[in-house]
N, C-alpha and C. Protein backbone atom coordinates (compact mmCIF):
# COMPACT_ATOMS: atom_id res chain seq x y z
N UNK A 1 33.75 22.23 -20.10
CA UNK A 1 34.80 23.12 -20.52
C UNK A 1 35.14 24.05 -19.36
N UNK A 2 36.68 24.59 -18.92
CA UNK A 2 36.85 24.64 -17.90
C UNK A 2 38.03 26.41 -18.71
N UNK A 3 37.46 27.51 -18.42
CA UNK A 3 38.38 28.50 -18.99
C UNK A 3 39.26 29.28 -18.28
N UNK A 4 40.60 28.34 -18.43
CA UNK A 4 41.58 28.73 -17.14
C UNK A 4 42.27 29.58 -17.01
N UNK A 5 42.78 30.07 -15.91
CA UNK A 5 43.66 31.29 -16.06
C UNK A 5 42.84 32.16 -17.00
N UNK A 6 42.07 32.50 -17.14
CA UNK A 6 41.59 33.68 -18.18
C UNK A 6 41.55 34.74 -17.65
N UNK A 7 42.81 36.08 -17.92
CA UNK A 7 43.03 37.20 -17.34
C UNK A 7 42.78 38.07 -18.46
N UNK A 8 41.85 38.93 -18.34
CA UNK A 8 41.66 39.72 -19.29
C UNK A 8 42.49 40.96 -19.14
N UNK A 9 42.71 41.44 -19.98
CA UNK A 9 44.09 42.30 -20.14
C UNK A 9 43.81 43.91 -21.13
N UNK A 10 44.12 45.03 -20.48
CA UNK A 10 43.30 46.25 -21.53
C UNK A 10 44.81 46.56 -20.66
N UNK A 11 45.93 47.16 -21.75
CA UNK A 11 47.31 47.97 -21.63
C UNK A 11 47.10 48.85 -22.34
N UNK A 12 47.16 49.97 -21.80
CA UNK A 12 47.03 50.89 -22.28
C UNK A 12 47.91 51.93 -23.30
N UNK A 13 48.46 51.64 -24.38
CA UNK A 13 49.52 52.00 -25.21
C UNK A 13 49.25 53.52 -25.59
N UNK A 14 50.00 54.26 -25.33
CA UNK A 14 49.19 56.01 -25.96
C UNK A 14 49.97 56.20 -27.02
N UNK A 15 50.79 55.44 -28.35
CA UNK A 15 50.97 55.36 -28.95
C UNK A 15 49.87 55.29 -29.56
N UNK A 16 49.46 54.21 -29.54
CA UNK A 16 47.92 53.53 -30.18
C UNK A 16 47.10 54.84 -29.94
N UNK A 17 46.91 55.55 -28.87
CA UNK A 17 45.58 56.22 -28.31
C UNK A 17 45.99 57.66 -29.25
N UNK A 18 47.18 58.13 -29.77
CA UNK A 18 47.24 59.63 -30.15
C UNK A 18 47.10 59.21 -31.58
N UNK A 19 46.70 60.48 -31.81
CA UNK A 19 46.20 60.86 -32.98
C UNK A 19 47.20 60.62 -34.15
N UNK A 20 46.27 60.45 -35.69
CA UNK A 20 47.74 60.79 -36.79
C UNK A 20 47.95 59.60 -37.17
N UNK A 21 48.59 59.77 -38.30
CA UNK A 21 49.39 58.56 -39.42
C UNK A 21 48.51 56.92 -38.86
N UNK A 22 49.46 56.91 -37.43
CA UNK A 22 49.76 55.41 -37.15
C UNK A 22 47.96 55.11 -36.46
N UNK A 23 47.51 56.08 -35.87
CA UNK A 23 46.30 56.07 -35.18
C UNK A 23 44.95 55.48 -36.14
N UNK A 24 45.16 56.52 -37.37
CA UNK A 24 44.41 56.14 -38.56
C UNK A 24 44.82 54.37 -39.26
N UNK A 25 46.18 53.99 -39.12
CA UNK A 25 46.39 52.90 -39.87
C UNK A 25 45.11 51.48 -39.19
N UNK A 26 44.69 50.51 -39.92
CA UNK A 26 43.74 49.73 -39.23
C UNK A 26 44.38 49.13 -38.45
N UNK A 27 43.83 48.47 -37.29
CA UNK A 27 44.26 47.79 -36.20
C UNK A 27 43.31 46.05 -36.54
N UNK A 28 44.41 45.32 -36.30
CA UNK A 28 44.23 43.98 -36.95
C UNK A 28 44.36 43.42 -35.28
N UNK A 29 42.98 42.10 -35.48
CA UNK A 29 42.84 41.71 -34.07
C UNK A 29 42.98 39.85 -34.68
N UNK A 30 43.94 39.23 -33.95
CA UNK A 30 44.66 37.97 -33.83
C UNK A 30 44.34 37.29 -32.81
N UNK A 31 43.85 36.09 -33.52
CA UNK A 31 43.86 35.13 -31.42
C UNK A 31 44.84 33.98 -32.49
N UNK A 32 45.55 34.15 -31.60
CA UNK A 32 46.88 32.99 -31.70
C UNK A 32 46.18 31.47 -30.84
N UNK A 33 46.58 30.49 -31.17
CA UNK A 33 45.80 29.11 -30.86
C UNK A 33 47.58 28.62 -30.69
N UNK A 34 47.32 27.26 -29.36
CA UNK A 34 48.38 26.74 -29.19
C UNK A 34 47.22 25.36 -28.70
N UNK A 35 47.54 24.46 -29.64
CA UNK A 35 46.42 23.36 -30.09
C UNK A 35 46.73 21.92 -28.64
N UNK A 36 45.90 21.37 -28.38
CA UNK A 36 45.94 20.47 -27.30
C UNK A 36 44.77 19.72 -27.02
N UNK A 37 44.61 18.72 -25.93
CA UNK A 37 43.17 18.39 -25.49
C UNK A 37 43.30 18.08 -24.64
N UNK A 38 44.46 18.64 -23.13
CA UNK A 38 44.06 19.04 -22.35
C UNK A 38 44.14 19.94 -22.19
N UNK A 39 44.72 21.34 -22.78
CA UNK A 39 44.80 22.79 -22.65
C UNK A 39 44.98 23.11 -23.94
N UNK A 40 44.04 24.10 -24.42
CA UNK A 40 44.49 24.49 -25.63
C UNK A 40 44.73 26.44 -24.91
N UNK A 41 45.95 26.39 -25.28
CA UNK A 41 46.33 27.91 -25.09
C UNK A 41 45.71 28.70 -25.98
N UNK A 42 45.79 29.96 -25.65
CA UNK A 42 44.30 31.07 -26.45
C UNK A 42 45.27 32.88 -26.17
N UNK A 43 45.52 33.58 -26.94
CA UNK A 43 45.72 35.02 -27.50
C UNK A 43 45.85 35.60 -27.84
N UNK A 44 44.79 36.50 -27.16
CA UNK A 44 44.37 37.87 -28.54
C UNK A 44 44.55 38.46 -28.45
N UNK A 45 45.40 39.56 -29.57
CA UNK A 45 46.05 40.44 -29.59
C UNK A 45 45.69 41.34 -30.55
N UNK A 46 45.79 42.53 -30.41
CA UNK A 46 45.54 43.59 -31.50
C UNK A 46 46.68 44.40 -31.79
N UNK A 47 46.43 44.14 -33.39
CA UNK A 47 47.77 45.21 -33.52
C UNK A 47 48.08 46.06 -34.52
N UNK A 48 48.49 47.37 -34.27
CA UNK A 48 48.31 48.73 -35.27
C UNK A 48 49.90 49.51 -35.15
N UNK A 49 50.00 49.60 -36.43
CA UNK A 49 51.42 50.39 -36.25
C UNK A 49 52.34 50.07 -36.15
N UNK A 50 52.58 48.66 -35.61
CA UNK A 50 53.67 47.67 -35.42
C UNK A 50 53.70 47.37 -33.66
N UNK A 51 52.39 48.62 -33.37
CA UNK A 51 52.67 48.24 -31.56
C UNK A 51 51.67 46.76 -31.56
N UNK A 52 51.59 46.10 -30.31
CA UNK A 52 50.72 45.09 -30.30
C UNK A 52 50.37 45.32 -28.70
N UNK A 53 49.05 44.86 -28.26
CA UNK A 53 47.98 45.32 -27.34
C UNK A 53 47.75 43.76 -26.99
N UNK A 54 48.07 43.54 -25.65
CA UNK A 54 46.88 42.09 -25.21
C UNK A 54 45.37 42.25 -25.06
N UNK A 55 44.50 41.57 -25.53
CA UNK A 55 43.42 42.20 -25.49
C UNK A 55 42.99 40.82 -23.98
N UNK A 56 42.91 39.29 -24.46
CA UNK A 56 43.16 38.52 -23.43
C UNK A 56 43.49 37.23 -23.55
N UNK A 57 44.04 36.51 -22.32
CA UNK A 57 45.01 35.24 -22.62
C UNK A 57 44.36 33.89 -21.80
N UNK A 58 44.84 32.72 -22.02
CA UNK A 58 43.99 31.49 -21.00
C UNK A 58 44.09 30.46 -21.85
N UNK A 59 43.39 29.60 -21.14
CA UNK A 59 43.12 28.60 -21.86
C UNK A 59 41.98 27.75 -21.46
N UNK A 60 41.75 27.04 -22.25
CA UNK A 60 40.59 25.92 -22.42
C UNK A 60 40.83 24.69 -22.03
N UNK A 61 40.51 24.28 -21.14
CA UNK A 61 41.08 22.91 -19.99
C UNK A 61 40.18 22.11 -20.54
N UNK A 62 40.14 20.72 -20.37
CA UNK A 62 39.34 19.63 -20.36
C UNK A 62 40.09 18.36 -19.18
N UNK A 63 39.35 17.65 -18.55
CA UNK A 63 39.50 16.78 -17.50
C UNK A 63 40.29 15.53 -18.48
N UNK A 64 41.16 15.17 -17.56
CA UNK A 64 41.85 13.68 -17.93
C UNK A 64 40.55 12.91 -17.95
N UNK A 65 40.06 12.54 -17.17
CA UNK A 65 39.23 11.16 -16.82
C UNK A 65 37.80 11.16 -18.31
N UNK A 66 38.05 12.32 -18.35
CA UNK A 66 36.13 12.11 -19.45
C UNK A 66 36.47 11.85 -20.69
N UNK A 67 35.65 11.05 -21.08
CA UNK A 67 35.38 10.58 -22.63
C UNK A 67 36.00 11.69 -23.45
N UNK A 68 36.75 11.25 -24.60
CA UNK A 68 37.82 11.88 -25.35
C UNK A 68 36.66 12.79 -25.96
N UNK A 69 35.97 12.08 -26.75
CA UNK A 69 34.67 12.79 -27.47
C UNK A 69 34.26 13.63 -26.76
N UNK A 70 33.97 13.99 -25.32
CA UNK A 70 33.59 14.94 -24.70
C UNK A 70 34.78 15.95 -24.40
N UNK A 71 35.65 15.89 -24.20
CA UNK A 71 36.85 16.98 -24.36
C UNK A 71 36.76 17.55 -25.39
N UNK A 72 36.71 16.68 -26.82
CA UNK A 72 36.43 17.40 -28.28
C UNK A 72 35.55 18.34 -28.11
N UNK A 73 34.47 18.01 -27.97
CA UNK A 73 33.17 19.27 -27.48
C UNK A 73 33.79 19.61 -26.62
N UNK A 74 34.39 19.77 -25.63
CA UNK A 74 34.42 21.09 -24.78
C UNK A 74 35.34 22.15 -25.58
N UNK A 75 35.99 21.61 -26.21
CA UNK A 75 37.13 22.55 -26.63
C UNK A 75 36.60 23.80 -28.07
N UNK A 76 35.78 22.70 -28.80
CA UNK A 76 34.62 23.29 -29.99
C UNK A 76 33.75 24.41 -29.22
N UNK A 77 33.30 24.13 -28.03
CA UNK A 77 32.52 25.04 -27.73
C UNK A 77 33.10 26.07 -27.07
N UNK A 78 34.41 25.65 -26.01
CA UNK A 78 35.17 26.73 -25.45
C UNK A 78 35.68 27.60 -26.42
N UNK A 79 36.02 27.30 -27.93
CA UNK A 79 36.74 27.92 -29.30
C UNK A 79 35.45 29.10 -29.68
N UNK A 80 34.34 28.44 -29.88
CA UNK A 80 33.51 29.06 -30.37
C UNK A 80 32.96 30.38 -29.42
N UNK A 81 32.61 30.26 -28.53
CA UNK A 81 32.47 30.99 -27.25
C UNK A 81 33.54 32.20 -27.41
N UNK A 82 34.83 32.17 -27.79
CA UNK A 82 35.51 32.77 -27.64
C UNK A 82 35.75 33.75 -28.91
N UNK A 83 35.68 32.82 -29.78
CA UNK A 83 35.37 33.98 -31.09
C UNK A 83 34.05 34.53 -32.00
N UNK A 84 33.14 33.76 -30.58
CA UNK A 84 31.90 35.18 -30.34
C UNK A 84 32.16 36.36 -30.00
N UNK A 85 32.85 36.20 -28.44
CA UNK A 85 33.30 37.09 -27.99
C UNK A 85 34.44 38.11 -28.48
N UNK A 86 35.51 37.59 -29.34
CA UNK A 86 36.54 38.46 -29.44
C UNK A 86 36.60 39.13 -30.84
N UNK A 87 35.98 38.35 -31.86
CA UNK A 87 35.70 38.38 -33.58
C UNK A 87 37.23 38.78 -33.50
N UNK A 88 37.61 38.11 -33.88
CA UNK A 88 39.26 37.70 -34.31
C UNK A 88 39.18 38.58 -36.10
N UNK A 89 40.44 38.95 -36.96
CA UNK A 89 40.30 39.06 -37.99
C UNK A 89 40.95 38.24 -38.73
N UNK A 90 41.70 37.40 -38.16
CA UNK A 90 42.78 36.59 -38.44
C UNK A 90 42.88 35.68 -37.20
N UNK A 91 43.69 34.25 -37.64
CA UNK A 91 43.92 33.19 -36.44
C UNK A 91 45.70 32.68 -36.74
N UNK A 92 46.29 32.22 -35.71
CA UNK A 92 47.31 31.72 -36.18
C UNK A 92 47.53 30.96 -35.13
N UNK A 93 47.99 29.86 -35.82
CA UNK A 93 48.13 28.62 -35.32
C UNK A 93 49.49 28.14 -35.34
N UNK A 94 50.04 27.17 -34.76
CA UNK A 94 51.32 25.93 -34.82
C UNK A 94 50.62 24.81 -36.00
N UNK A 95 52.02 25.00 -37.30
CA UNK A 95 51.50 24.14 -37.64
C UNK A 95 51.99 22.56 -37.09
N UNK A 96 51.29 21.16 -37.23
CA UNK A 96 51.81 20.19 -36.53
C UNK A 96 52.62 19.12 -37.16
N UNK A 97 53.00 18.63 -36.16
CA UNK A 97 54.23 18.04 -36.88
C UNK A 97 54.49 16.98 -35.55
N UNK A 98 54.65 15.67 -36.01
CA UNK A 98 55.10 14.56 -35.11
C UNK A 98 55.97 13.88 -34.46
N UNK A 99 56.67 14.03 -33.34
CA UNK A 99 57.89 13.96 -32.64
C UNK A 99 57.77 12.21 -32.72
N UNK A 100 57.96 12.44 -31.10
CA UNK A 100 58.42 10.70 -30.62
C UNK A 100 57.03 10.42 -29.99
N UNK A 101 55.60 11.14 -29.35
CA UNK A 101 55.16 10.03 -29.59
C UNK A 101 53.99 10.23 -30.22
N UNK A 102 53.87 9.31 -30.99
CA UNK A 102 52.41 9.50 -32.25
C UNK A 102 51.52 9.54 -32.08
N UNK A 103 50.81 8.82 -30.14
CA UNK A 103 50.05 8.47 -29.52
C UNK A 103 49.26 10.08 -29.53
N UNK A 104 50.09 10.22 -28.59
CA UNK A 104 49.93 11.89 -28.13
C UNK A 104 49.45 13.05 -29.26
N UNK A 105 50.63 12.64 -30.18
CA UNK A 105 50.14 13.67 -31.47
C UNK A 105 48.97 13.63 -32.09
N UNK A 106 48.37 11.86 -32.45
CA UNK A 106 47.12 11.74 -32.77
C UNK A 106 45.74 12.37 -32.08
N UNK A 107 46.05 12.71 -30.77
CA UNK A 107 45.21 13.27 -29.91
C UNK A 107 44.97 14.82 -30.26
N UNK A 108 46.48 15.13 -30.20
CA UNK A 108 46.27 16.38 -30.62
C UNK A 108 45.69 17.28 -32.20
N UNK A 109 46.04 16.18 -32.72
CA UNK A 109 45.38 16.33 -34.51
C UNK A 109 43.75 16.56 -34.09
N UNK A 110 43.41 15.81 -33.56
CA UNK A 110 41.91 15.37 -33.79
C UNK A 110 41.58 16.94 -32.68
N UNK A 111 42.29 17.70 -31.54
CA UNK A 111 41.72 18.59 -31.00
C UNK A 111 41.81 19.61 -32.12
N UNK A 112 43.14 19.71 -32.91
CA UNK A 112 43.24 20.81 -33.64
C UNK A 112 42.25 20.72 -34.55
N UNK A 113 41.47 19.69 -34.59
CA UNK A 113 40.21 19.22 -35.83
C UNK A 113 39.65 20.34 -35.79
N UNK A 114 39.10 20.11 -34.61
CA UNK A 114 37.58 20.42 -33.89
C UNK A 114 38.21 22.15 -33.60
N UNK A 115 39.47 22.84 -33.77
CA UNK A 115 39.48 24.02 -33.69
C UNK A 115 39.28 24.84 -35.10
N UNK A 116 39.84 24.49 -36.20
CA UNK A 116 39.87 24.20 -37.48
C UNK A 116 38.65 24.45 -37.89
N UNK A 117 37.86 23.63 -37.73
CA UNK A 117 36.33 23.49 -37.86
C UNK A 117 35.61 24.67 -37.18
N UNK A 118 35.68 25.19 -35.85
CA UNK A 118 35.48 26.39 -34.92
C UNK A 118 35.51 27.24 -35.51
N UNK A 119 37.28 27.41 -36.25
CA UNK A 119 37.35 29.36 -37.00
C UNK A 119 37.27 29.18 -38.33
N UNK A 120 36.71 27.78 -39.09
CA UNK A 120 36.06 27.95 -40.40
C UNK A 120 34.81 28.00 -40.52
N UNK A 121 33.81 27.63 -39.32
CA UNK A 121 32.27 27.98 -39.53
C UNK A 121 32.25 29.47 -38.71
N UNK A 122 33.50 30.35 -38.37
CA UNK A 122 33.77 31.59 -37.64
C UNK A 122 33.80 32.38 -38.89
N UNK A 123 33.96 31.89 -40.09
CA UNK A 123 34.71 33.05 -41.12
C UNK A 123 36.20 33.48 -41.15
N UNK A 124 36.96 32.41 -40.12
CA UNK A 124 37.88 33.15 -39.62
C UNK A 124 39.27 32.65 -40.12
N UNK A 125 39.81 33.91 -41.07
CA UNK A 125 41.29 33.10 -42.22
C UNK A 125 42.17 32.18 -40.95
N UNK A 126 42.66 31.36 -41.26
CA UNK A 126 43.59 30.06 -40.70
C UNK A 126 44.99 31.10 -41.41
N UNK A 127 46.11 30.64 -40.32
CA UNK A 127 47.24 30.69 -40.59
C UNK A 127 48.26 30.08 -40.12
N UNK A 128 49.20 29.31 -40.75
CA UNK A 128 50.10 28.52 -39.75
C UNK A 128 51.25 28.93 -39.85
N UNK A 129 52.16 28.96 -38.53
CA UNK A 129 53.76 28.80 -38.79
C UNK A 129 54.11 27.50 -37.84
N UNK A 130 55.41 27.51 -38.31
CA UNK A 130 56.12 26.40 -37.82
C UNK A 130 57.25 27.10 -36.13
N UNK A 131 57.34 26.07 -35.56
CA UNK A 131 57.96 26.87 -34.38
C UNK A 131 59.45 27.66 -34.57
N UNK A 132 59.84 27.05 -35.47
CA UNK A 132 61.16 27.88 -35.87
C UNK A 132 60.75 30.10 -36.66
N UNK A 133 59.71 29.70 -37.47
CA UNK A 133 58.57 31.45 -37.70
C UNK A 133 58.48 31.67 -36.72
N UNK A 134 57.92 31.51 -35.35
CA UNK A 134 57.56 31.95 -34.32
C UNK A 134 58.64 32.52 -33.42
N UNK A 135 59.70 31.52 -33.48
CA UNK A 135 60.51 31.76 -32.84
C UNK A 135 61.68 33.09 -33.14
N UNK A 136 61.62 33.13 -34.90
CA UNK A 136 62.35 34.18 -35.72
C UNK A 136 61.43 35.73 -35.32
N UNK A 137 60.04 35.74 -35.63
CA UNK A 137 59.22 36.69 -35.74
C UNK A 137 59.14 37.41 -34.52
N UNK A 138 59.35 36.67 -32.96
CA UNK A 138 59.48 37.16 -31.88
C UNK A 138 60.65 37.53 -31.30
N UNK A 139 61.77 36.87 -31.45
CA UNK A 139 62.80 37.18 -30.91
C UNK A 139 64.08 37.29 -31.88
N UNK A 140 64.03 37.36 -33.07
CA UNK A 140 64.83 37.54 -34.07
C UNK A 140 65.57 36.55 -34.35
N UNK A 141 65.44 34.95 -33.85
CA UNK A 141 66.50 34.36 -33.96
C UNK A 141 65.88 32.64 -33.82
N UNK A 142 65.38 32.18 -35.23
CA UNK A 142 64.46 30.98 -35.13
C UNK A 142 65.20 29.90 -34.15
N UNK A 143 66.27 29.72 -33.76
CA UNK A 143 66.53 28.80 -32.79
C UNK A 143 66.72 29.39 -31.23
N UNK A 144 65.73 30.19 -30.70
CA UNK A 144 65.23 30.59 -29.47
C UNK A 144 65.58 29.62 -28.81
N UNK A 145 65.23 29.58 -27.32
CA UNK A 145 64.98 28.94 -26.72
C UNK A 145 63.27 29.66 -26.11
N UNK A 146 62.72 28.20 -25.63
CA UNK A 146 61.46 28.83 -24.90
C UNK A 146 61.55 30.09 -23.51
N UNK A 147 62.41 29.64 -22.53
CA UNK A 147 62.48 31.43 -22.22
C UNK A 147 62.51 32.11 -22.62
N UNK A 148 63.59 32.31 -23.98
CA UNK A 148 63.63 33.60 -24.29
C UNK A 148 62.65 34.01 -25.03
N UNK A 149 61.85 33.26 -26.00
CA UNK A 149 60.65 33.28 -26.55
C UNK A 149 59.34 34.37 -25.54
N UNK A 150 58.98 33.38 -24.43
CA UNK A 150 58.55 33.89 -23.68
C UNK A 150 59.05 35.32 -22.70
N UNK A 151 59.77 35.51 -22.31
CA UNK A 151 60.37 36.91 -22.01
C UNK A 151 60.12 37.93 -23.09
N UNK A 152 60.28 37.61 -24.80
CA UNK A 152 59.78 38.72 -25.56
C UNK A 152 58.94 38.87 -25.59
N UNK A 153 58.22 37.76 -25.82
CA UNK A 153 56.08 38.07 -25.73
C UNK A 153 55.96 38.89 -24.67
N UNK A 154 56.54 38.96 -23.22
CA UNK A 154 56.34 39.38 -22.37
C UNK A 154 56.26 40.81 -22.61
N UNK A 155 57.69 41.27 -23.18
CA UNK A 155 58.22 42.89 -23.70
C UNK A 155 57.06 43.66 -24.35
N UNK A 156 57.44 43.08 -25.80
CA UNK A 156 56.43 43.36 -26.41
C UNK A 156 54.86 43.77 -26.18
N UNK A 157 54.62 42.73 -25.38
CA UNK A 157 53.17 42.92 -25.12
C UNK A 157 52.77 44.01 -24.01
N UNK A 158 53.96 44.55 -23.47
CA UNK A 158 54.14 45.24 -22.29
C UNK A 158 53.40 45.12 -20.86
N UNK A 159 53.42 43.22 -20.62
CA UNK A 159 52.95 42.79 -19.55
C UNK A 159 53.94 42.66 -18.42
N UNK A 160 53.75 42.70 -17.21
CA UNK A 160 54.68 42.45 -15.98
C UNK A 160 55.14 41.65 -15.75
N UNK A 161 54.65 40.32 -16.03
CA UNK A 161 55.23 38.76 -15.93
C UNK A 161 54.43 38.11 -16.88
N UNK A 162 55.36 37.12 -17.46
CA UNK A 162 55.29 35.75 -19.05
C UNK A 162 54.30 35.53 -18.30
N UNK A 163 53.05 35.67 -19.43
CA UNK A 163 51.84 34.88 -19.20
C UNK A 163 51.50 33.33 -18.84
N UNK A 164 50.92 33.11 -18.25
CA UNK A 164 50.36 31.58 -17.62
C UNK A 164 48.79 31.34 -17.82
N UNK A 165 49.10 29.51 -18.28
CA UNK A 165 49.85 28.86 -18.20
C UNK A 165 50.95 29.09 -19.29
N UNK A 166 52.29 28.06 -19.90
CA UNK A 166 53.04 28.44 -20.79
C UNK A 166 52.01 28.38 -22.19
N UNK A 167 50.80 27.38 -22.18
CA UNK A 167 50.43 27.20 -23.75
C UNK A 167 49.20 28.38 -24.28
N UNK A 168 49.14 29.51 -22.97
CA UNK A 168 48.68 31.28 -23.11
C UNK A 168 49.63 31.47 -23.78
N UNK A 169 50.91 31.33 -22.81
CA UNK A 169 52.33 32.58 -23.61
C UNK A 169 52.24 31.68 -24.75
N UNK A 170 52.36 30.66 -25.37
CA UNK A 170 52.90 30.27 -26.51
C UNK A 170 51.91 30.55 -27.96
N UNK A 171 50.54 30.92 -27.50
CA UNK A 171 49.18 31.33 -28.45
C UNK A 171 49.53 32.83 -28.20
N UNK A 172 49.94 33.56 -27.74
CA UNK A 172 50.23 34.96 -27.83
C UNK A 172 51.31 34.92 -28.91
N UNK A 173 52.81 34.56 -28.25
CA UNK A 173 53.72 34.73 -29.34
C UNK A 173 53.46 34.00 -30.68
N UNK A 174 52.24 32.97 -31.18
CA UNK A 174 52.25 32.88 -32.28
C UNK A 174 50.95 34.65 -33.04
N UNK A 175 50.40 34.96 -32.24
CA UNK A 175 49.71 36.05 -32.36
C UNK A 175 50.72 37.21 -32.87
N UNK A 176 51.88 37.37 -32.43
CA UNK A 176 52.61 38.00 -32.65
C UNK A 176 53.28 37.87 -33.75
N UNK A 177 53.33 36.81 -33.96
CA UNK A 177 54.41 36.15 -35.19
C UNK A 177 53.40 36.41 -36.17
N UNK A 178 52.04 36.31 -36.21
CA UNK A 178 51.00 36.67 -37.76
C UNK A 178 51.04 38.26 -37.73
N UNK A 179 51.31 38.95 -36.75
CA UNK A 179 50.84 40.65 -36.73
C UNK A 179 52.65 40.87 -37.25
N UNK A 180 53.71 40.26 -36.94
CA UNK A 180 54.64 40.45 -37.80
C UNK A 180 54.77 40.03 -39.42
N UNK A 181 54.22 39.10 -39.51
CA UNK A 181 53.97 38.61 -41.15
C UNK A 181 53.27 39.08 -41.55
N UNK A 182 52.03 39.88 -41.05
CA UNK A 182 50.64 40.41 -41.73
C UNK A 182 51.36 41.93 -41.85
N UNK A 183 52.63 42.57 -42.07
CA UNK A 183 53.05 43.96 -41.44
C UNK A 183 53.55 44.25 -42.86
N UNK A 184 53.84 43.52 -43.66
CA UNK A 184 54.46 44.00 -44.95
C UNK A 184 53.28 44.28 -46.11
N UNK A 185 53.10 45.09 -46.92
CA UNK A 185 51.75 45.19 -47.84
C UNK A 185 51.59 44.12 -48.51
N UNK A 186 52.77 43.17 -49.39
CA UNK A 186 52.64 41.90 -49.97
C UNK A 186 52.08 41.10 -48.92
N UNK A 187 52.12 41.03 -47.61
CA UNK A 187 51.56 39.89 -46.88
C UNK A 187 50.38 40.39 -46.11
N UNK A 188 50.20 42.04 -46.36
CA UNK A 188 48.89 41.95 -46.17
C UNK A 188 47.75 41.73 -47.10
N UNK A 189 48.36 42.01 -47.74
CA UNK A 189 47.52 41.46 -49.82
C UNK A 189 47.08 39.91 -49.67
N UNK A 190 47.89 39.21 -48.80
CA UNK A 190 47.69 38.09 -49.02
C UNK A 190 46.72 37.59 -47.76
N UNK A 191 47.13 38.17 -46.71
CA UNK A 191 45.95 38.01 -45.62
C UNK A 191 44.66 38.54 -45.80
N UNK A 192 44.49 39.28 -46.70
CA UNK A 192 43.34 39.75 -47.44
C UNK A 192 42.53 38.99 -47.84
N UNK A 193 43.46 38.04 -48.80
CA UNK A 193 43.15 37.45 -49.77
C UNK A 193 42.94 35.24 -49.22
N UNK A 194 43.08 35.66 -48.24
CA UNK A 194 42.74 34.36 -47.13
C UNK A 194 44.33 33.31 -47.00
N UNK A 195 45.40 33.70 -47.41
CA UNK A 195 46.64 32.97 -48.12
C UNK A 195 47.07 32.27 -46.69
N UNK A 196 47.50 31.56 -46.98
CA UNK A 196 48.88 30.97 -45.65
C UNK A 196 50.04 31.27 -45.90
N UNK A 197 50.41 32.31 -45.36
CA UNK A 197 51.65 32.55 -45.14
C UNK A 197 53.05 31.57 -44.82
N UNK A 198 53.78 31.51 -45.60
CA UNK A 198 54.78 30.94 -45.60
C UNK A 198 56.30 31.50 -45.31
């Protein structure tokens, strides 16, 4: 397991840091997953008040050449490793869905297995949207395009340049997209309550 680009990230928001109302409200910590088996994108984000905080971004590489089964484990253990480290309170994921080629997608099912499996022996609620949620929740407008997608994660998160590689930025802005759905009391009732948001 190979943990790439992993830039750890502390922004310092003094929104978040002053006192009062929004300071007291709980701060909800998200690792957004962008599913793969050769990169699974990874970020975690915390978020209180409606501001959101990178806490950190990367991803989890595995080699072309090695036994598929051994990528599976790297990625189980790179997952797990990580939400030792970060105790997520929530996860949100892409949910999947099969283009043109099936080959590819089948690959990717079986990584998202083995992540699945990661943040359910984690304790850790599952949540999915579809790329059109992600795309609405971040930039107001479900038929985005991926720049512009990425340029808001960027805003928002109040980083200097769209995170790398793209499948970091794309596990952030789904991070974003659950700390926007988790923001209403009915959908925090329900993230409470372990629900998938729809």
């Amino acid at each position: 397991m190979v943990l790439f680009n992993r830039a750890q990230v502390w922004y310092n928001n003094l929104d978040i840091a002053q006192k009062g109302s929004e300071s007291e409200e709980k701060r909800l910590r998200i690792l957004g997953i962008d599913p793969g088996y050769a990169i699974v994108g990874y970020g975690v984000v915390e978020v209180q008040g409606g501001r959101y905080r990178p806490v950190e971004y990367g991803a989890v590489t595995t080699q072309p050449g090695d036994d598929f089964g051994l990528r599976l484990k790297e990625i189980y253990e790179g997952m797990a490793q990580l939400l030792r480290q970060h105790k997520p309170q929530a996860a949100a994921v892409e949910k999947l869905y099969f283009t043109n080629n099936k080959t590819t997608g089948i690959g990717v099912a079986e990584a998202r297995g083995v992540l699945l499996l990661a943040l359910s022996q984690a304790g850790v609620p599952l949540f999915e949207y579809t790329p059109m949620q992600v795309k609405q929740a971040v930039t107001g407008y479900g038929k985005a395009l991926k720049p512009q997608v990425q340029e808001m994660t960027r805003r928002l998160l109040g980083l200097s340049a769209i995170p790398k590689p793209d499948d970091a930025a794309d596990a952030l802005a789904l991070a974003i997209c659950h700390g926007q759905a988790a923001g209403s009391p009915l959908r925090r009732d329900l993230l409470r309550r372990g629900r998938v948001i729809e």
